[in-house]
Structures are given as structure tokens and as C-alpha cells.
Protein backbone atom coordinates (compact mmCIF):
# COMPACT_ATOMS: atom_id res chain seq x y z
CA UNK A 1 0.00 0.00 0.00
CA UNK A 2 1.24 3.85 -0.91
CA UNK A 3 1.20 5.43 2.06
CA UNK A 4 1.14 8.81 0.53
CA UNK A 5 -1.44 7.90 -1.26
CA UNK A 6 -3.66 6.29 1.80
CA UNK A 7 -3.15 9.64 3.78
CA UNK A 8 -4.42 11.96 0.57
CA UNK A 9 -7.63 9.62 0.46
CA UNK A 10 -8.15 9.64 4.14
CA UNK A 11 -7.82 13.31 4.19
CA UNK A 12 -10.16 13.23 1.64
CA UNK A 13 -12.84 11.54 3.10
CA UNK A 14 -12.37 13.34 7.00
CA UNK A 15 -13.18 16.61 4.84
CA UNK A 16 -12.98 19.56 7.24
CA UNK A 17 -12.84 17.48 10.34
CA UNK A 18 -9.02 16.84 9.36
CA UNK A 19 -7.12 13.97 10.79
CA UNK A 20 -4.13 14.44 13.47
CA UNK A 21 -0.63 12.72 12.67
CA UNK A 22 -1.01 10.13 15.44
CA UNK A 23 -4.32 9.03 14.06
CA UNK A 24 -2.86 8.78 10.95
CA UNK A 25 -0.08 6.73 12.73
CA UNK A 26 -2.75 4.02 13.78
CA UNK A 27 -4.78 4.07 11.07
CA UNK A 28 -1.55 3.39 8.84
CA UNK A 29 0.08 1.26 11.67
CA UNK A 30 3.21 3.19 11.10
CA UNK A 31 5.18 5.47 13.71
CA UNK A 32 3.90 8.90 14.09
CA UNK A 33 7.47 10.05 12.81
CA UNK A 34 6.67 8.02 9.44
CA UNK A 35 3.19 9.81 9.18
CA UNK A 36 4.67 12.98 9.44
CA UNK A 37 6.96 12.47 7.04
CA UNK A 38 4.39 11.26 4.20
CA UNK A 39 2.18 13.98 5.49
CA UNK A 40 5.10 16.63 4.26
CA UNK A 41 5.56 14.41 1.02
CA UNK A 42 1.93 14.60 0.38
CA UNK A 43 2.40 18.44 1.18
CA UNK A 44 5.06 19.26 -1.38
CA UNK A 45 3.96 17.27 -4.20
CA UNK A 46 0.51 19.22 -4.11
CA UNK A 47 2.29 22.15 -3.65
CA UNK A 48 4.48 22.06 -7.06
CA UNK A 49 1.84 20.36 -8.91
CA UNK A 50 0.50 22.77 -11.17
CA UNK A 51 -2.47 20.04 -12.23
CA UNK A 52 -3.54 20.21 -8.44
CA UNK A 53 -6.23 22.80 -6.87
CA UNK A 54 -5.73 20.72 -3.15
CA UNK A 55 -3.39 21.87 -0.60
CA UNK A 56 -2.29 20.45 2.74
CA UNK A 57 -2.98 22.77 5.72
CA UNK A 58 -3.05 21.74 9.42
CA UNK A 59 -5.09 23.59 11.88
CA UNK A 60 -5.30 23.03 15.26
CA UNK A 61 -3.06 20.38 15.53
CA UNK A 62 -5.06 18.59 12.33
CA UNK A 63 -4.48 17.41 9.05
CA UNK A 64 -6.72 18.48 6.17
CA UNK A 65 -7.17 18.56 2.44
CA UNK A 66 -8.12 22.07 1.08
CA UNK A 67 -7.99 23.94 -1.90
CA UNK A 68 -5.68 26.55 -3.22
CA UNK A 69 -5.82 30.35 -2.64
CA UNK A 70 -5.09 30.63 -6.58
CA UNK A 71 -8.81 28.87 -6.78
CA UNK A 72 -10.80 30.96 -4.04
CA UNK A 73 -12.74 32.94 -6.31
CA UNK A 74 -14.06 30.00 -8.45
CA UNK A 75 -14.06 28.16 -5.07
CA UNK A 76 -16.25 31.03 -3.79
CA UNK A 77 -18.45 31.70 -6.69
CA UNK A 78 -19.48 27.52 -6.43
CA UNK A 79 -20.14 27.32 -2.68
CA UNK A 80 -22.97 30.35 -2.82
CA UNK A 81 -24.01 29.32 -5.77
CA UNK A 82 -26.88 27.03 -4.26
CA UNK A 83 -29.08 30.68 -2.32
CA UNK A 84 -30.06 30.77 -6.08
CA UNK A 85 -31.06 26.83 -6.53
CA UNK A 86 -33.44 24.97 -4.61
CA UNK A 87 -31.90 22.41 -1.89
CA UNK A 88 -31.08 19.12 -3.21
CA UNK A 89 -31.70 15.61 -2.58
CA UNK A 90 -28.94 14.92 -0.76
CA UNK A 91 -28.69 18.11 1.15
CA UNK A 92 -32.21 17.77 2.41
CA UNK A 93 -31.17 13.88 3.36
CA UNK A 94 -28.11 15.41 5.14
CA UNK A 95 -30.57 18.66 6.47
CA UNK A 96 -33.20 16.22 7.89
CA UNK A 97 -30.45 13.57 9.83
CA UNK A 98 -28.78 16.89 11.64
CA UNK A 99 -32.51 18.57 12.65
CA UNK A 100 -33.38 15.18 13.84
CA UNK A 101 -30.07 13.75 15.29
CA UNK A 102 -28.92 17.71 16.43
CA UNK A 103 -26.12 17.42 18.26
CA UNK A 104 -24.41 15.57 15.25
CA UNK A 105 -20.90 14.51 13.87
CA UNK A 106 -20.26 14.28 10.41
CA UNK A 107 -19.21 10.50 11.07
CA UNK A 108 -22.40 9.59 12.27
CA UNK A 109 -23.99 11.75 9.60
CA UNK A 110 -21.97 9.36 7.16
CA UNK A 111 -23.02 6.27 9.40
CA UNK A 112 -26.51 7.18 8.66
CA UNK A 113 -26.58 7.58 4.71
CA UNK A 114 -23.91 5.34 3.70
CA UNK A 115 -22.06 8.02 1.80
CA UNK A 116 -20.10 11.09 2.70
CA UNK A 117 -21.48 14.15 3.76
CA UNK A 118 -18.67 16.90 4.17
CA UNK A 119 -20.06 18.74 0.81
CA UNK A 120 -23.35 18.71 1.57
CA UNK A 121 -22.58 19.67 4.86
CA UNK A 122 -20.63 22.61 3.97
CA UNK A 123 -23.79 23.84 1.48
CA UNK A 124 -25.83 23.71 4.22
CA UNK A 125 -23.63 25.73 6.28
CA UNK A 126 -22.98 28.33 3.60
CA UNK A 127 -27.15 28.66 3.37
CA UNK A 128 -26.95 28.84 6.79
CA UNK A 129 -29.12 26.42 7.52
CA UNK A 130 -26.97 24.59 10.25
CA UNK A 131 -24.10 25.69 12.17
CA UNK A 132 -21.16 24.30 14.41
CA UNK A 133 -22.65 23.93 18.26
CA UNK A 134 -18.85 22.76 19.26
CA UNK A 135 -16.82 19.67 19.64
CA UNK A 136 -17.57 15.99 20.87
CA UNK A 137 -15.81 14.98 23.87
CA UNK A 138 -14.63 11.82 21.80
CA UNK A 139 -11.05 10.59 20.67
CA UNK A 140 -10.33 13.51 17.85
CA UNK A 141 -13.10 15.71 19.14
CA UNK A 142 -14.67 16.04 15.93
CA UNK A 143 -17.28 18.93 15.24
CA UNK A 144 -21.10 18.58 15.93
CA UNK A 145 -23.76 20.53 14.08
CA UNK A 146 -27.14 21.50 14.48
CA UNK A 147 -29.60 23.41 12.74
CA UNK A 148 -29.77 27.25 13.10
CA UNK A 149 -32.54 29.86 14.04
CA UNK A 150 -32.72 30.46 9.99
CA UNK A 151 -33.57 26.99 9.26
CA UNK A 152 -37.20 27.49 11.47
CA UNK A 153 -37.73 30.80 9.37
CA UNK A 154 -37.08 28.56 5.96
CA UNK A 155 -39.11 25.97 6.71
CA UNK A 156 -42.21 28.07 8.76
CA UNK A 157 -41.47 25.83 12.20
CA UNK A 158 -41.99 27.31 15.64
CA UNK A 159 -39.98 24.46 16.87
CA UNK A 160 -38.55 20.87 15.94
CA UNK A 161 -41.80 19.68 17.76
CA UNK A 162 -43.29 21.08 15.06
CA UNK A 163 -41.82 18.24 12.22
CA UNK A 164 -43.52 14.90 12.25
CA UNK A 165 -42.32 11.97 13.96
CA UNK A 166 -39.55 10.76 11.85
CA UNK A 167 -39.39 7.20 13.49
CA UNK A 168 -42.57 5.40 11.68
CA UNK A 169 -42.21 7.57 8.37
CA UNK A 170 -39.02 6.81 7.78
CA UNK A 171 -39.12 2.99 8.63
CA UNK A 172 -41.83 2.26 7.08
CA UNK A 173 -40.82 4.79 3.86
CA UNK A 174 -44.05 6.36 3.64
CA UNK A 175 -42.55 9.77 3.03
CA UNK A 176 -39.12 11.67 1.89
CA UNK A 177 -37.36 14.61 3.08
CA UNK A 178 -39.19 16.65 1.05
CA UNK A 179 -42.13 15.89 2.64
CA UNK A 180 -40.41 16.10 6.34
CA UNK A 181 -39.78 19.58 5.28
CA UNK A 182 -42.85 20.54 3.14
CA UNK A 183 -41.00 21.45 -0.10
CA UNK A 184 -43.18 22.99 -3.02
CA UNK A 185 -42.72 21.86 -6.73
CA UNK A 186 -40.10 24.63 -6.80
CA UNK A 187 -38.05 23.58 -4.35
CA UNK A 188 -39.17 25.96 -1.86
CA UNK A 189 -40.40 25.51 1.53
CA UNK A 190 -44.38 25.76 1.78
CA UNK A 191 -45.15 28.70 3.67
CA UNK A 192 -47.01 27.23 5.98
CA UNK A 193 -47.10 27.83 9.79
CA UNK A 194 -47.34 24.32 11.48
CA UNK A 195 -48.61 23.73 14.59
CA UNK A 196 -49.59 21.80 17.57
CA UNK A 197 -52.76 20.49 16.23
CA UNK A 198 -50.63 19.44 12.66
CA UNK A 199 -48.37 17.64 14.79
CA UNK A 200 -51.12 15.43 17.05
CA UNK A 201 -52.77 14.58 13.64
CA UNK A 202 -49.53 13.59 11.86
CA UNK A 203 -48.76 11.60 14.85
CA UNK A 204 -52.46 10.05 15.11
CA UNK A 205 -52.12 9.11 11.18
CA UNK A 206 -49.14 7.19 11.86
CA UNK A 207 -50.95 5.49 14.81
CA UNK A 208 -54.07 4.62 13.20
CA UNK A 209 -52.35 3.60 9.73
């Protein structure tokens, strides 16, 4: 196995959680002195290849994969790019495990739809739909989210009370996330203010059905 090459895809997948050097250590099963080393070949070879965009950074004491300052603007331009586009699939997947899970990790976010989340994640962020709440007190003390005071405005909630049980719809796959969060043929969120009395009889339906 190329170890270089095993640290640029793990980096890849951690996204902006990053990975620290002894991590990378155990997950290699290589001294910490050998992970720092591929780390800084890794580093230079992105740095002098003028077919790369990626970078290697490390902040607080972690790894991570990002892109070049030569590539902000385009960078930039493609992250708010999506307040003009409706949310997709996959965000509203992503949007619906963090309102229901809130606090969340990215890892269990991951866990939860099989696939990895950090884009989505960071669209949702730059819509401001979720935010970081802090870190989990866990080996790496990776970042949880949760959904922000914006995200009840966009969707007309009062509350998270004010969504349907998840538990029965989901298991049973009577609805989607679009339906969780009341999206409109356009993509939009209905704007409709749900309340108490919505939520008994969404709760009844699923009790009666």
C-alpha cells in the first residue's frame, strides 16, 4: 500500500474534520514520525503540482485537504451558488439527519446515509441552515452541528416539535425529506405555519395507519 497515497484519500474523506498525525499513525500502523513524514511528502507534491487545486494545511493540531488560494474565487463563486437553486436531494437527506439527530458529527452523519457528507454539509452551512454547536468529547473531538434559528424561518417551524415523527415515516418509507420539510414543486419551503394540532394529527395518522 502507498502510504502517501492512503493519507491523501483519508484526508479526503475526513473533509474539514481533518485527521491528526497520530491518528494517521494508527490508522496506517506506522510510527507517528513516518506519518509525518508522508504527510510533508503529500504536502510538497501538491504544492508544485500545477495540475492540483488541493493543498495540505493543518489547523489546530489537524491534518486536512483544502484547496488553493489561486482557486478561491471560483471556489467562492461555487459554494454560494446554491441561495439561487433549490436544496437538493442529498442536502435535504443530510438537512433532515442533523434537525433530527442535532447534536451531530459528520461521522455519524456518514453512518446514517452510507455516503459522505462533508459537501453537503458545507452547502448547508454556507445557506446557513446549520451551524457548528462545538466539539464531541470523543477521541479527535470532531465537530457537531445542528440546525440554526434560519432553518425554522425557511421551513415556517416554531420548533422541531413542530416536524412529524420521523421514526414510523421513515421505517416504514411512507414519506421523503421533502415531505419532512414541506418542499413545493419549486423547491421551496411551503409557507405554511405548522402547529400543535398538525403535529397530534400527523402523529395520530401514523398510529391509526
Amino acid at each position: 500500500m502507498n502510504a502517501v497515497a492512503a493519507i491523501e484519500s483519508l484526508l479526503f474523506v475526513a473533509g474539514e474534520d481533518g485527521i491528526a498525525v497520530d491518528e494517521l499513525a494508527n490508522l496506517l500502523e506506522i510510527g507517528q514520525e513516518w506519518a509525518l513524514y508522508y504527510v510533508m511528502v503529500l504536502r510538497n507534491r501538491l504544492q508544485h503540482d500545477p495540475q492540483s487545486g488541493l493543498r495540505i494545511t493543518v489547523i489546530n493540531e489537524r491534518v486536512q485537504l483544502v484547496t488553493k488560494a489561486t482557486y478561491g474565487e471560483v471556489v467562492k463563486n461555487y459554494a454560494v451558488s446554491p441561495f439561487a437553486t433549490k436544496l437538493s436531494q442529498a442536502a435535504l437527506e443530510t438537512l433532515a439527519i442533523i434537525a433530527y439527530q442535532q447534536p451531530v458529527t459528520r461521522m455519524t452523519i456518514d453512518d446514517i446515509r452510507g455516503v459522505q457528507s462533508s459537501n453537503m454539509i458545507h452547502k448547508l452551512l454556507e445557506r446557513d441552515l446549520i451551524m457548528e454547536t462545538g466539539r464531541q468529547d470523543s477521541p479527535g473531538r470532531p465537530i457537531i452541528y445542528g440546525v440554526t434559528s434560519y432553518f425554522y424561518q425557511y421551513f415556517g417551524l416554531e420548533s422541531l416539535e413542530d416536524l412529524p415523527d420521523i421514526h414510523n415515516l421513515v421505517l416504514d418509507g411512507s414519506v421523503d425529506e421533502e415531505t419532512l420539510f414541506k418542499i413545493d414543486d419549486n423547491g421551496e419551503p411551503e409557507q405554511k405555519d405548522f402547529n400543535q394540532t398538525d403535529f397530534n394529527q400527523t402523529k395520530t395518522q401514523e398510529t391509526t395507519e
